[in-house]
PDB file of N, CA and C in Angstrom:
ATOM      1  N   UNK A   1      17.038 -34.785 -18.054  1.00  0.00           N
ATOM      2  CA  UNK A   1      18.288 -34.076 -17.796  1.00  0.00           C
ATOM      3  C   UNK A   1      19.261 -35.015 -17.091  1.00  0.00           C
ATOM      4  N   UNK A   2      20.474 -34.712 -17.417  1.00  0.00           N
ATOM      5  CA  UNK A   2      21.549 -35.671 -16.765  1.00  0.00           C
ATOM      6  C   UNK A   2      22.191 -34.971 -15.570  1.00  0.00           C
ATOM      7  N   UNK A   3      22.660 -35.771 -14.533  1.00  0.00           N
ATOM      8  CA  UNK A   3      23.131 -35.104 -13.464  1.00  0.00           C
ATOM      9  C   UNK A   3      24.289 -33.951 -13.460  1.00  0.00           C
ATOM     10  N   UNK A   4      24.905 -33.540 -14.579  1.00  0.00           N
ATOM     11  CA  UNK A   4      25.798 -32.917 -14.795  1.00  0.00           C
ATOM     12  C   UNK A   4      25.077 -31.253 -14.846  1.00  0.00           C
ATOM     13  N   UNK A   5      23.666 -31.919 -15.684  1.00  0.00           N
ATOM     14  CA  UNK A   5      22.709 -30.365 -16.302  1.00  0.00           C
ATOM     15  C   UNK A   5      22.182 -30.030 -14.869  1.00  0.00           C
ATOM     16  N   UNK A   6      21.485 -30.994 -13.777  1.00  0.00           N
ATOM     17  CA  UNK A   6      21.117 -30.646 -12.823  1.00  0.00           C
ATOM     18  C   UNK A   6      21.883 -29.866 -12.259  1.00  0.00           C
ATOM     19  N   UNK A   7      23.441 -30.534 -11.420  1.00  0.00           N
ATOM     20  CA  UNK A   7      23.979 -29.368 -10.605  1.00  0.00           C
ATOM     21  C   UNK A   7      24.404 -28.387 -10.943  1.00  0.00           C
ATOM     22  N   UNK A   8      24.633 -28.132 -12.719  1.00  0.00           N
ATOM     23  CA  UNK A   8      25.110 -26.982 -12.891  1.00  0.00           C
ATOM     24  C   UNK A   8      23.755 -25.858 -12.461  1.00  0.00           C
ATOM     25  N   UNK A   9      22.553 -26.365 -12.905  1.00  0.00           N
ATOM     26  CA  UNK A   9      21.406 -25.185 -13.004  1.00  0.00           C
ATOM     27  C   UNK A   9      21.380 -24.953 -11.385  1.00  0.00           C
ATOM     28  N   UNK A  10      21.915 -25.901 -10.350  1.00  0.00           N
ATOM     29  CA  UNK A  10      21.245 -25.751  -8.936  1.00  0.00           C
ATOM     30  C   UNK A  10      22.430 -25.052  -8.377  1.00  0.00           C
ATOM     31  N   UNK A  11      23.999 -24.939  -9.147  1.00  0.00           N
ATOM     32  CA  UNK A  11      24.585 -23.910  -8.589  1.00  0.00           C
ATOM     33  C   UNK A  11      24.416 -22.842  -9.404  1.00  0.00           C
ATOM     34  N   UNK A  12      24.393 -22.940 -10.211  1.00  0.00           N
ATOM     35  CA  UNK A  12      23.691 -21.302 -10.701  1.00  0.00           C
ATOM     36  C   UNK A  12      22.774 -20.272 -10.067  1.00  0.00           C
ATOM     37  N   UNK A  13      21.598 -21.270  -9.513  1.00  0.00           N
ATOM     38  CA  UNK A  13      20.378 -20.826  -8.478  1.00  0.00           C
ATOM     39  C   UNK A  13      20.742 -20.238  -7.396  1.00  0.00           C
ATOM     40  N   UNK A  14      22.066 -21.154  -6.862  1.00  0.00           N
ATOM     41  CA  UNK A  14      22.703 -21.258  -5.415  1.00  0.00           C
ATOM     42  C   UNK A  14      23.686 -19.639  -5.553  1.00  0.00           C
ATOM     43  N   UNK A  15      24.388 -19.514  -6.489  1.00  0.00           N
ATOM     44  CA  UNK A  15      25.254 -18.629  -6.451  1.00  0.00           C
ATOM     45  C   UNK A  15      24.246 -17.552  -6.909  1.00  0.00           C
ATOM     46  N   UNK A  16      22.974 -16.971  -7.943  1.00  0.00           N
ATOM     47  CA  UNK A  16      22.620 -15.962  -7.803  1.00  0.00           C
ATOM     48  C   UNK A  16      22.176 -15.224  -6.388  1.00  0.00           C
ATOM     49  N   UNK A  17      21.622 -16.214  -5.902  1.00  0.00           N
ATOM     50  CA  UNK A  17      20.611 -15.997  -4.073  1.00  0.00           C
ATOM     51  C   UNK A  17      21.463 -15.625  -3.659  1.00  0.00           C
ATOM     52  N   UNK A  18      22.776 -16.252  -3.728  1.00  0.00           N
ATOM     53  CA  UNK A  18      23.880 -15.743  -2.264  1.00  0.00           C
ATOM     54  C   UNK A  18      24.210 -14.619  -2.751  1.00  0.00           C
ATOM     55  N   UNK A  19      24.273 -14.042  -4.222  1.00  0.00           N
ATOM     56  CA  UNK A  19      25.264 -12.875  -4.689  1.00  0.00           C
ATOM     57  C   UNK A  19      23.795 -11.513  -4.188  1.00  0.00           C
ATOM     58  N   UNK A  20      22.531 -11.598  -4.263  1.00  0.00           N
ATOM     59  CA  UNK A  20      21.732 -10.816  -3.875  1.00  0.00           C
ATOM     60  C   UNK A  20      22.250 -10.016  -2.493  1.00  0.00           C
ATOM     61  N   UNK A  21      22.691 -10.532  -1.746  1.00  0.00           N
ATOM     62  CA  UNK A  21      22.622  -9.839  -0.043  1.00  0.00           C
ATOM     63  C   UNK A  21      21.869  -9.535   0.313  1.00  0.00           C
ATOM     64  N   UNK A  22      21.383  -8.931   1.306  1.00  0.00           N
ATOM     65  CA  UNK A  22      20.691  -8.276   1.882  1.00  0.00           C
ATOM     66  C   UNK A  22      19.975  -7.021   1.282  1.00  0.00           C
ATOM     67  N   UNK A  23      18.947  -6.283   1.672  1.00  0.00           N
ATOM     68  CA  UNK A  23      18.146  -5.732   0.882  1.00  0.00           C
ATOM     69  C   UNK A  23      17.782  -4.134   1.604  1.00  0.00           C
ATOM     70  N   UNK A  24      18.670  -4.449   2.930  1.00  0.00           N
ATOM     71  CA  UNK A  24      18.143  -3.606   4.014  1.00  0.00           C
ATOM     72  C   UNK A  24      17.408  -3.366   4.991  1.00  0.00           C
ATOM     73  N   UNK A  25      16.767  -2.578   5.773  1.00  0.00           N
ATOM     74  CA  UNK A  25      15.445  -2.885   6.817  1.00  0.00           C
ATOM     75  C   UNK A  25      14.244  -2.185   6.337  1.00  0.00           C
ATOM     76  N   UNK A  26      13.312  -2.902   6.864  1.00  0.00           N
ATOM     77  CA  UNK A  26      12.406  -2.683   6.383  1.00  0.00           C
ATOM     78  C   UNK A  26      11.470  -3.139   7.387  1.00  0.00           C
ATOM     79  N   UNK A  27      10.586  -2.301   7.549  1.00  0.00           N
ATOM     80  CA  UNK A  27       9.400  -2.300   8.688  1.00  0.00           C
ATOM     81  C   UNK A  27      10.044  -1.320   9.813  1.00  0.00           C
ATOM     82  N   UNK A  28       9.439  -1.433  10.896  1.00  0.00           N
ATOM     83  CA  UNK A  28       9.213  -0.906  12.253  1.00  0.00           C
ATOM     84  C   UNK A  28      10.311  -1.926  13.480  1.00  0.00           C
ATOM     85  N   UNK A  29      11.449  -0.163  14.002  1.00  0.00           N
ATOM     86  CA  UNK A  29      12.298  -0.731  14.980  1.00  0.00           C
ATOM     87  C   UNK A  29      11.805   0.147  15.806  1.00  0.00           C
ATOM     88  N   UNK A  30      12.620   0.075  17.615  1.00  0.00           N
ATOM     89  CA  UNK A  30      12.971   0.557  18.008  1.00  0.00           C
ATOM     90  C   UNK A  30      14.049   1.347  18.128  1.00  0.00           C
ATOM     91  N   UNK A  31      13.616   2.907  18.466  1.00  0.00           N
ATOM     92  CA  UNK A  31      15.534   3.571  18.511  1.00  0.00           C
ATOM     93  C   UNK A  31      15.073   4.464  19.780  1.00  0.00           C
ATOM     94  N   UNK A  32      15.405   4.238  20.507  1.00  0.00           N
ATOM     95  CA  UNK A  32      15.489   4.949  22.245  1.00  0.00           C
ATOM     96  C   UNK A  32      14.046   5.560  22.336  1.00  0.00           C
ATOM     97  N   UNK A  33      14.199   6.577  22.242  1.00  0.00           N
ATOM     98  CA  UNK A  33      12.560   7.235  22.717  1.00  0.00           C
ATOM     99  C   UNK A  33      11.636   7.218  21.441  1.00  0.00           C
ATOM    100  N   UNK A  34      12.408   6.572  20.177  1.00  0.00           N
ATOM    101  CA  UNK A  34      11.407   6.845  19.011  1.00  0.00           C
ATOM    102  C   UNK A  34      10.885   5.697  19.079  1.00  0.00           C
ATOM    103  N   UNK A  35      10.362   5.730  17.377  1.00  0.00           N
ATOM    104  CA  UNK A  35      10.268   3.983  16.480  1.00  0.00           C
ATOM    105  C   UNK A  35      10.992   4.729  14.831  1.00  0.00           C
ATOM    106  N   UNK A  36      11.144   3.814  14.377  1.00  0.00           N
ATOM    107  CA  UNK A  36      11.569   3.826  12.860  1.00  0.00           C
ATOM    108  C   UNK A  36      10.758   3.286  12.382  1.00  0.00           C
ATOM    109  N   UNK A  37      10.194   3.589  10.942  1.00  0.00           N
ATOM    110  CA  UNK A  37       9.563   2.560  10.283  1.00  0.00           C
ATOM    111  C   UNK A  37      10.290   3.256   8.768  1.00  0.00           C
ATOM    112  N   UNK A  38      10.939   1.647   8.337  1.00  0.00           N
ATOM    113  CA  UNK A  38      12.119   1.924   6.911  1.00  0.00           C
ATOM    114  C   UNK A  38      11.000   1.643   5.937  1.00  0.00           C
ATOM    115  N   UNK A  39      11.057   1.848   4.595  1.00  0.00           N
ATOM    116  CA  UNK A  39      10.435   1.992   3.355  1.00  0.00           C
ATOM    117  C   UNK A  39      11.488   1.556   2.040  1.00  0.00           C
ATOM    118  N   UNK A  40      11.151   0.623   1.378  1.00  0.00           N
ATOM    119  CA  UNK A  40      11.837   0.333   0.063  1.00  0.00           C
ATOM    120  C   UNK A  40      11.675   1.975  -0.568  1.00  0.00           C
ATOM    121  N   UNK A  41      13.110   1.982  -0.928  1.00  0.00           N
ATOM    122  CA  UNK A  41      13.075   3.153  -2.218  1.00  0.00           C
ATOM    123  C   UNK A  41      13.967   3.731  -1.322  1.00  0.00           C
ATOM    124  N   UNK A  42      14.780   4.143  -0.046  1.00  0.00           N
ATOM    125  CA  UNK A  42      15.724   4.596   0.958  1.00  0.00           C
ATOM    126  C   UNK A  42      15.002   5.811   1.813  1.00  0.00           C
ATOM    127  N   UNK A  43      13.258   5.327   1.792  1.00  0.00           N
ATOM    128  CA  UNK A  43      12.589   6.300   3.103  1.00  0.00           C
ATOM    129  C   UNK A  43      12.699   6.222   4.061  1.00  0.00           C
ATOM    130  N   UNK A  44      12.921   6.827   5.172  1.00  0.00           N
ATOM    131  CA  UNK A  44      12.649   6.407   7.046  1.00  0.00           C
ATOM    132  C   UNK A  44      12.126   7.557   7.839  1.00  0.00           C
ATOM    133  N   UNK A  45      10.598   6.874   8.387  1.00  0.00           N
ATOM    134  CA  UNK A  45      10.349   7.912   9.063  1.00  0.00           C
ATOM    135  C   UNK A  45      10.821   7.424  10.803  1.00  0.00           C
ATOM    136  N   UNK A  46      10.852   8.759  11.691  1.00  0.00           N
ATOM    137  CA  UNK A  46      10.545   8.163  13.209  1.00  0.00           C
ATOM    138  C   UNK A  46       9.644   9.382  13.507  1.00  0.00           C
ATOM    139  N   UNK A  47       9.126   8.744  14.762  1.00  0.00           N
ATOM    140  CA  UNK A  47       8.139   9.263  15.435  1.00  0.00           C
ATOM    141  C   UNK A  47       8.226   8.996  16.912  1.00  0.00           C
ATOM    142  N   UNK A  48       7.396   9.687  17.832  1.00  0.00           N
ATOM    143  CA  UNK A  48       7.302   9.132  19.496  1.00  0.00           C
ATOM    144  C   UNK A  48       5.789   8.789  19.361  1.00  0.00           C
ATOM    145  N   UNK A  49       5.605   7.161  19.981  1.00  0.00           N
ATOM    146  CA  UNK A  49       4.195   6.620  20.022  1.00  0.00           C
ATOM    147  C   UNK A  49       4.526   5.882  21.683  1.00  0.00           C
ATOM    148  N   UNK A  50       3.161   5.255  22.130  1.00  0.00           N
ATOM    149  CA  UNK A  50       3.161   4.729  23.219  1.00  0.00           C
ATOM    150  C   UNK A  50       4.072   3.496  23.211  1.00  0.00           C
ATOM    151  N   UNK A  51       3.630   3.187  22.051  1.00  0.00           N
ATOM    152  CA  UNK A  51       4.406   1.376  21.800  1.00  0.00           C
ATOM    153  C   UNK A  51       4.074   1.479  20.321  1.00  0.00           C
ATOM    154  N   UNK A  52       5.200   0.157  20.018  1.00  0.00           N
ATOM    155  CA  UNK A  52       5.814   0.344  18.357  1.00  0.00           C
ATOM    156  C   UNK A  52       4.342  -0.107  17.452  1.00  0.00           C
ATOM    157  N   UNK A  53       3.019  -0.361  18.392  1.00  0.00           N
ATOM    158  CA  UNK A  53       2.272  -0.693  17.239  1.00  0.00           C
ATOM    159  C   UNK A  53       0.534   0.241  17.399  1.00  0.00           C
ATOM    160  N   UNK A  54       1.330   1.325  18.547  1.00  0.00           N
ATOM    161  CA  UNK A  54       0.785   2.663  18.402  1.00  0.00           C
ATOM    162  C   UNK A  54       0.595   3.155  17.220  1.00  0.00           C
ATOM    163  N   UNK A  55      -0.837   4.142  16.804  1.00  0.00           N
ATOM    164  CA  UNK A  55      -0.913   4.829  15.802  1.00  0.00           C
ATOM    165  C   UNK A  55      -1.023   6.505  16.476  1.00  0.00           C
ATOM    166  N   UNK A  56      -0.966   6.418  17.331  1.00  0.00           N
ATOM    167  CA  UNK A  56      -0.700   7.970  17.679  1.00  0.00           C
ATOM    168  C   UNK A  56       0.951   8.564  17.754  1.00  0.00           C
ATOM    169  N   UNK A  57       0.718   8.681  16.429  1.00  0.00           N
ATOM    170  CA  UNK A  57       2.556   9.362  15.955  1.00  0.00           C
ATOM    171  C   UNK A  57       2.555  11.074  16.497  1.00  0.00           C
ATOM    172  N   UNK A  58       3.291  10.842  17.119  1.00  0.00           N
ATOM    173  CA  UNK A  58       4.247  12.727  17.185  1.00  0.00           C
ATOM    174  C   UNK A  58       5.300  12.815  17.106  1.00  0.00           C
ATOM    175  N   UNK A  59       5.721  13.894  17.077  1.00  0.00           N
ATOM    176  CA  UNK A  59       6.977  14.369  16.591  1.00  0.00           C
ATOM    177  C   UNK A  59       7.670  13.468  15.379  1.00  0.00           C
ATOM    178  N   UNK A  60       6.421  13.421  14.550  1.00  0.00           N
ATOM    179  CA  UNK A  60       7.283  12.951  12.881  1.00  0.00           C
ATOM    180  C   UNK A  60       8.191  13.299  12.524  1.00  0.00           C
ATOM    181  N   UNK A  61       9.202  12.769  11.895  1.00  0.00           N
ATOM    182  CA  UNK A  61       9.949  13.195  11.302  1.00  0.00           C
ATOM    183  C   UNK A  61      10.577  12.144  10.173  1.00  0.00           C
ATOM    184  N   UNK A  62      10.934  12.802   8.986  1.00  0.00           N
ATOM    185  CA  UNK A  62      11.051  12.003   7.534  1.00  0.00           C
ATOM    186  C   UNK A  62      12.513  12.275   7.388  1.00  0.00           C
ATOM    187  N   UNK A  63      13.206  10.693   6.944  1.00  0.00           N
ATOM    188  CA  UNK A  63      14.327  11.313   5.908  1.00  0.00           C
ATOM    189  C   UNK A  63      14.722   9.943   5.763  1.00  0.00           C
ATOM    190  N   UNK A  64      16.310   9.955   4.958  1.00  0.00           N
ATOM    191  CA  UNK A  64      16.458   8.996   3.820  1.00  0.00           C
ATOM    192  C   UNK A  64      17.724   7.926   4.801  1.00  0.00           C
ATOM    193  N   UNK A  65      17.656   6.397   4.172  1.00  0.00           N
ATOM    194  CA  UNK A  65      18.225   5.429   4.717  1.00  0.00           C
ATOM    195  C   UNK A  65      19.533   4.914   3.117  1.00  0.00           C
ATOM    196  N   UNK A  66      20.507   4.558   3.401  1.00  0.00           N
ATOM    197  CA  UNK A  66      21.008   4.024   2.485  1.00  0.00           C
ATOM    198  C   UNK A  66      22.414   3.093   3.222  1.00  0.00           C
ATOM    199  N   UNK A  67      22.484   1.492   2.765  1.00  0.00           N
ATOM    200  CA  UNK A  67      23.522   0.621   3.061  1.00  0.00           C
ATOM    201  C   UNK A  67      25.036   1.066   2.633  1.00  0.00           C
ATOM    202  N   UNK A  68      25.577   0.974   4.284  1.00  0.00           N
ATOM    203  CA  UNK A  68      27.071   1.226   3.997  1.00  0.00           C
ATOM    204  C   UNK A  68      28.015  -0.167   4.518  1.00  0.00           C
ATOM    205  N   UNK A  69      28.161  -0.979   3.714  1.00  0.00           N
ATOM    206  CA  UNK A  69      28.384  -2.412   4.089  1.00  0.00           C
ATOM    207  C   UNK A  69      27.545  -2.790   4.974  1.00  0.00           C
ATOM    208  N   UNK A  70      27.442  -3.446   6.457  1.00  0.00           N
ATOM    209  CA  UNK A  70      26.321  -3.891   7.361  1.00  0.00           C
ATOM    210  C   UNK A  70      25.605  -2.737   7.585  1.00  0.00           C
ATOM    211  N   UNK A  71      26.320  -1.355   8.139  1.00  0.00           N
ATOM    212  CA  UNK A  71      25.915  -0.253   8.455  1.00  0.00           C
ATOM    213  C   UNK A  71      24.585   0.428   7.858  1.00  0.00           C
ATOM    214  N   UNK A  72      23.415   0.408   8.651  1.00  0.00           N
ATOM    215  CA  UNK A  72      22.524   1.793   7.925  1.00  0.00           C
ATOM    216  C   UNK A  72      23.022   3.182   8.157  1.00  0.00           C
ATOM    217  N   UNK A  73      22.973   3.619   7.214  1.00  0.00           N
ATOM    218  CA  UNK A  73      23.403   5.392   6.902  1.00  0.00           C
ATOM    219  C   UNK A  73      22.171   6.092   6.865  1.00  0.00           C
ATOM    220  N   UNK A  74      21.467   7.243   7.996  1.00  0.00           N
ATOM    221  CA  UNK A  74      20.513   7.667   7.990  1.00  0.00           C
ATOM    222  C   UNK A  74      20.629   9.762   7.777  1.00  0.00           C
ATOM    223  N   UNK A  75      19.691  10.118   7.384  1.00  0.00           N
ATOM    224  CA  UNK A  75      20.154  11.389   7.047  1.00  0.00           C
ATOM    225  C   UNK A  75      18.855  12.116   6.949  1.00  0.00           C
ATOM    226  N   UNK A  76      18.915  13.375   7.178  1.00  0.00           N
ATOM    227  CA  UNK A  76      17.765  14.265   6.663  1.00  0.00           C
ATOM    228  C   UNK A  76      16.721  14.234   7.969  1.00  0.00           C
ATOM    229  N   UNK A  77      17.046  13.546   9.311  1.00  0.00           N
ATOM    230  CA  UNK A  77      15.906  13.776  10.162  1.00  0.00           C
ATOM    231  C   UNK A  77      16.224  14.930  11.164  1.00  0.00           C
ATOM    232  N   UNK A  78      15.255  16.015  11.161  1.00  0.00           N
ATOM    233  CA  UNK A  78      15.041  17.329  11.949  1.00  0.00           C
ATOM    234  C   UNK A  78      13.693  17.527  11.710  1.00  0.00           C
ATOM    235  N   UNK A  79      13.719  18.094  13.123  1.00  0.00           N
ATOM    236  CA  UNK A  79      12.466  18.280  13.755  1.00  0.00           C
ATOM    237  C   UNK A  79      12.428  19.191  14.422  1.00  0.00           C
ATOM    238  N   UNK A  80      11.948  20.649  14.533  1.00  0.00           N
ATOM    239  CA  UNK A  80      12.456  21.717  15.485  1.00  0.00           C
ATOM    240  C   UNK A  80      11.766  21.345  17.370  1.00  0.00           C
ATOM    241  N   UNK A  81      10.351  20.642  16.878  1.00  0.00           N
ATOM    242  CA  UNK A  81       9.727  19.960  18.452  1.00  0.00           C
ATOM    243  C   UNK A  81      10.158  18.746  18.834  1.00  0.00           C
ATOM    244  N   UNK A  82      11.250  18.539  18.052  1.00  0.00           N
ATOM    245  CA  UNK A  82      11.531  16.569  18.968  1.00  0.00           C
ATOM    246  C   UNK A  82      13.486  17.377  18.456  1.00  0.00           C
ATOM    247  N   UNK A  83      13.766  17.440  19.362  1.00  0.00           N
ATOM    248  CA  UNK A  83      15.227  18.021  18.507  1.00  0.00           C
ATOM    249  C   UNK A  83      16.573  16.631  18.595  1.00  0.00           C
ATOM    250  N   UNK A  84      16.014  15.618  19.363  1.00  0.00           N
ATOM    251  CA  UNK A  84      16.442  14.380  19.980  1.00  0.00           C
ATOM    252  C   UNK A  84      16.521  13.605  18.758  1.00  0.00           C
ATOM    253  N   UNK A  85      15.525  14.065  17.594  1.00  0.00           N
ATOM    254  CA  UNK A  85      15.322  12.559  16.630  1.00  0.00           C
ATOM    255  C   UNK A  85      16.584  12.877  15.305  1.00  0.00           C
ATOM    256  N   UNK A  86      17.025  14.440  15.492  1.00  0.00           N
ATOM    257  CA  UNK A  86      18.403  14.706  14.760  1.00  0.00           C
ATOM    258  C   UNK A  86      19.714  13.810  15.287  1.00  0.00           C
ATOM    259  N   UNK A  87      19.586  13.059  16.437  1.00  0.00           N
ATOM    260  CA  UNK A  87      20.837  12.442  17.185  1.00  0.00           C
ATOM    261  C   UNK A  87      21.109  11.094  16.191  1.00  0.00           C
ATOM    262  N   UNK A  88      19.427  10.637  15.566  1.00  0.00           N
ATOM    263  CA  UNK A  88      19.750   9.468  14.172  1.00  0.00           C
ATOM    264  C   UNK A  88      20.242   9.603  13.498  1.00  0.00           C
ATOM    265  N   UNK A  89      20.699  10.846  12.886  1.00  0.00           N
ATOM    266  CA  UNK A  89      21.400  10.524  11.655  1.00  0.00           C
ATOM    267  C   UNK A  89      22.762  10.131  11.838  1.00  0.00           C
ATOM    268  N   UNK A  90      22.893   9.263  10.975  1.00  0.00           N
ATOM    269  CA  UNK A  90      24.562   9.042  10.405  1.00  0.00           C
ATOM    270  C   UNK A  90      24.705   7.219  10.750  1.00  0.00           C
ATOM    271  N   UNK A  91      25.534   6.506  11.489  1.00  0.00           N
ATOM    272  CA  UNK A  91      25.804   5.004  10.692  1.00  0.00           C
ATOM    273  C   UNK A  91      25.025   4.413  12.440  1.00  0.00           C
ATOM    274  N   UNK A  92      23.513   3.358  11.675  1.00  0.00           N
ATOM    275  CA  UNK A  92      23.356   3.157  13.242  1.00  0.00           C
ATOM    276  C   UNK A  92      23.489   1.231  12.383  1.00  0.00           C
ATOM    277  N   UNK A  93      23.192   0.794  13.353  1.00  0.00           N
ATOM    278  CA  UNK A  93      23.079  -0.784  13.318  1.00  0.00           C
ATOM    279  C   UNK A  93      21.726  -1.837  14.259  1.00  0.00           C
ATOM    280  N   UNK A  94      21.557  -2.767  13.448  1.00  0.00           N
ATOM    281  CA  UNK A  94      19.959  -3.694  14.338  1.00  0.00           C
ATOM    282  C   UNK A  94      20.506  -4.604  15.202  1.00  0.00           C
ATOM    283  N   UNK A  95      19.829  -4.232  16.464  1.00  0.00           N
ATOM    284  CA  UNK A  95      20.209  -5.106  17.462  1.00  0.00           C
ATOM    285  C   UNK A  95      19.322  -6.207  17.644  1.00  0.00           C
ATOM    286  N   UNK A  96      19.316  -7.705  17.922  1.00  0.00           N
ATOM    287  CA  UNK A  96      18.043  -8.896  17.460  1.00  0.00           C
ATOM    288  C   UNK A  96      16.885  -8.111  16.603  1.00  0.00           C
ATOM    289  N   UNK A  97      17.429  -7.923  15.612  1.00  0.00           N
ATOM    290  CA  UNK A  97      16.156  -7.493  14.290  1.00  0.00           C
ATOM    291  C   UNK A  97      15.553  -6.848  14.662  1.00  0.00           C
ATOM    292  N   UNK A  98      15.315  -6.260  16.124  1.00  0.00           N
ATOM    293  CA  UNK A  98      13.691  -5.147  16.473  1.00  0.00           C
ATOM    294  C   UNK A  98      14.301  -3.326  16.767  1.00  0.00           C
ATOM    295  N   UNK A  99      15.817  -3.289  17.179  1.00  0.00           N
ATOM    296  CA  UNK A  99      16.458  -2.185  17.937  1.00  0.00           C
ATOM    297  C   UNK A  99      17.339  -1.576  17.357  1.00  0.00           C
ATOM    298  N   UNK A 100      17.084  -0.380  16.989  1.00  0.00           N
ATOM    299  CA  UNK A 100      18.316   0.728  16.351  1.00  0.00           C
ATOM    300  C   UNK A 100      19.345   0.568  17.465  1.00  0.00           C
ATOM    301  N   UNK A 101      20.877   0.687  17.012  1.00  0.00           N
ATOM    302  CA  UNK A 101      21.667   1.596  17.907  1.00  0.00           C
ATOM    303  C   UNK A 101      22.682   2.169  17.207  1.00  0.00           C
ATOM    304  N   UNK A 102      23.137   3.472  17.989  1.00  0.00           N
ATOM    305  CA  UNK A 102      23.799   4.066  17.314  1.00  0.00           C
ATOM    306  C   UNK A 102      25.728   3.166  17.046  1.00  0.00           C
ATOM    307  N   UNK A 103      25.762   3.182  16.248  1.00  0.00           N
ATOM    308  CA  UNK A 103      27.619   2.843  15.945  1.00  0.00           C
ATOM    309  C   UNK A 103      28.574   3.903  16.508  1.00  0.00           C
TER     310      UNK A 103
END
């Protein structure tokens, strides 16, 4: 291949990766008294555990995540025994990759 074929294929490479963005969150945050843990497909549950890598979950609660430019858009969480974990829904943001906060 001649250097002309190279950089075209290596900006091609270069410009698909950058046009991808971001993909969303995914795994286990903190959000005040909960944890989050996000799911490909726009799932999010929270729960109250001792610490974020506690398996004693209470006050579950399920509902859906979807990207609004940087913003996560959260929706659908109620819980009639944790009535605190309804205060998530709507546009929160990651603070150093580990911490919900609300916008």
């Amino acid at each position: 291949m001649n250097r002309l074929s190279i950089l075209l294929v290596l900006s091609f490479i270069a410009l698909f990766f950058g046009a991808c963005g971001p993909s969303g969150p995914s795994g286990k945050y903190s959000a005040g008294f909960y944890y989050a843990n996000f799911y490909e497909g726009g799932k999010v549950s929270f729960y109250q555990a001792s610490s974020i890598t506690s398996t004693n979950y209470s006050c579950m609660t399920k509902g859906e995540w979807r990207l609004d430019g940087d913003a996560i858009v959260i929706s659908g969480l109620y819980n009639p025994n944790c009535s605190g974990v309804s205060d998530w829904n709507g546009k929160v943001g990651v603070d150093g990759g580990i911490r919900l906060y609300k916008e």
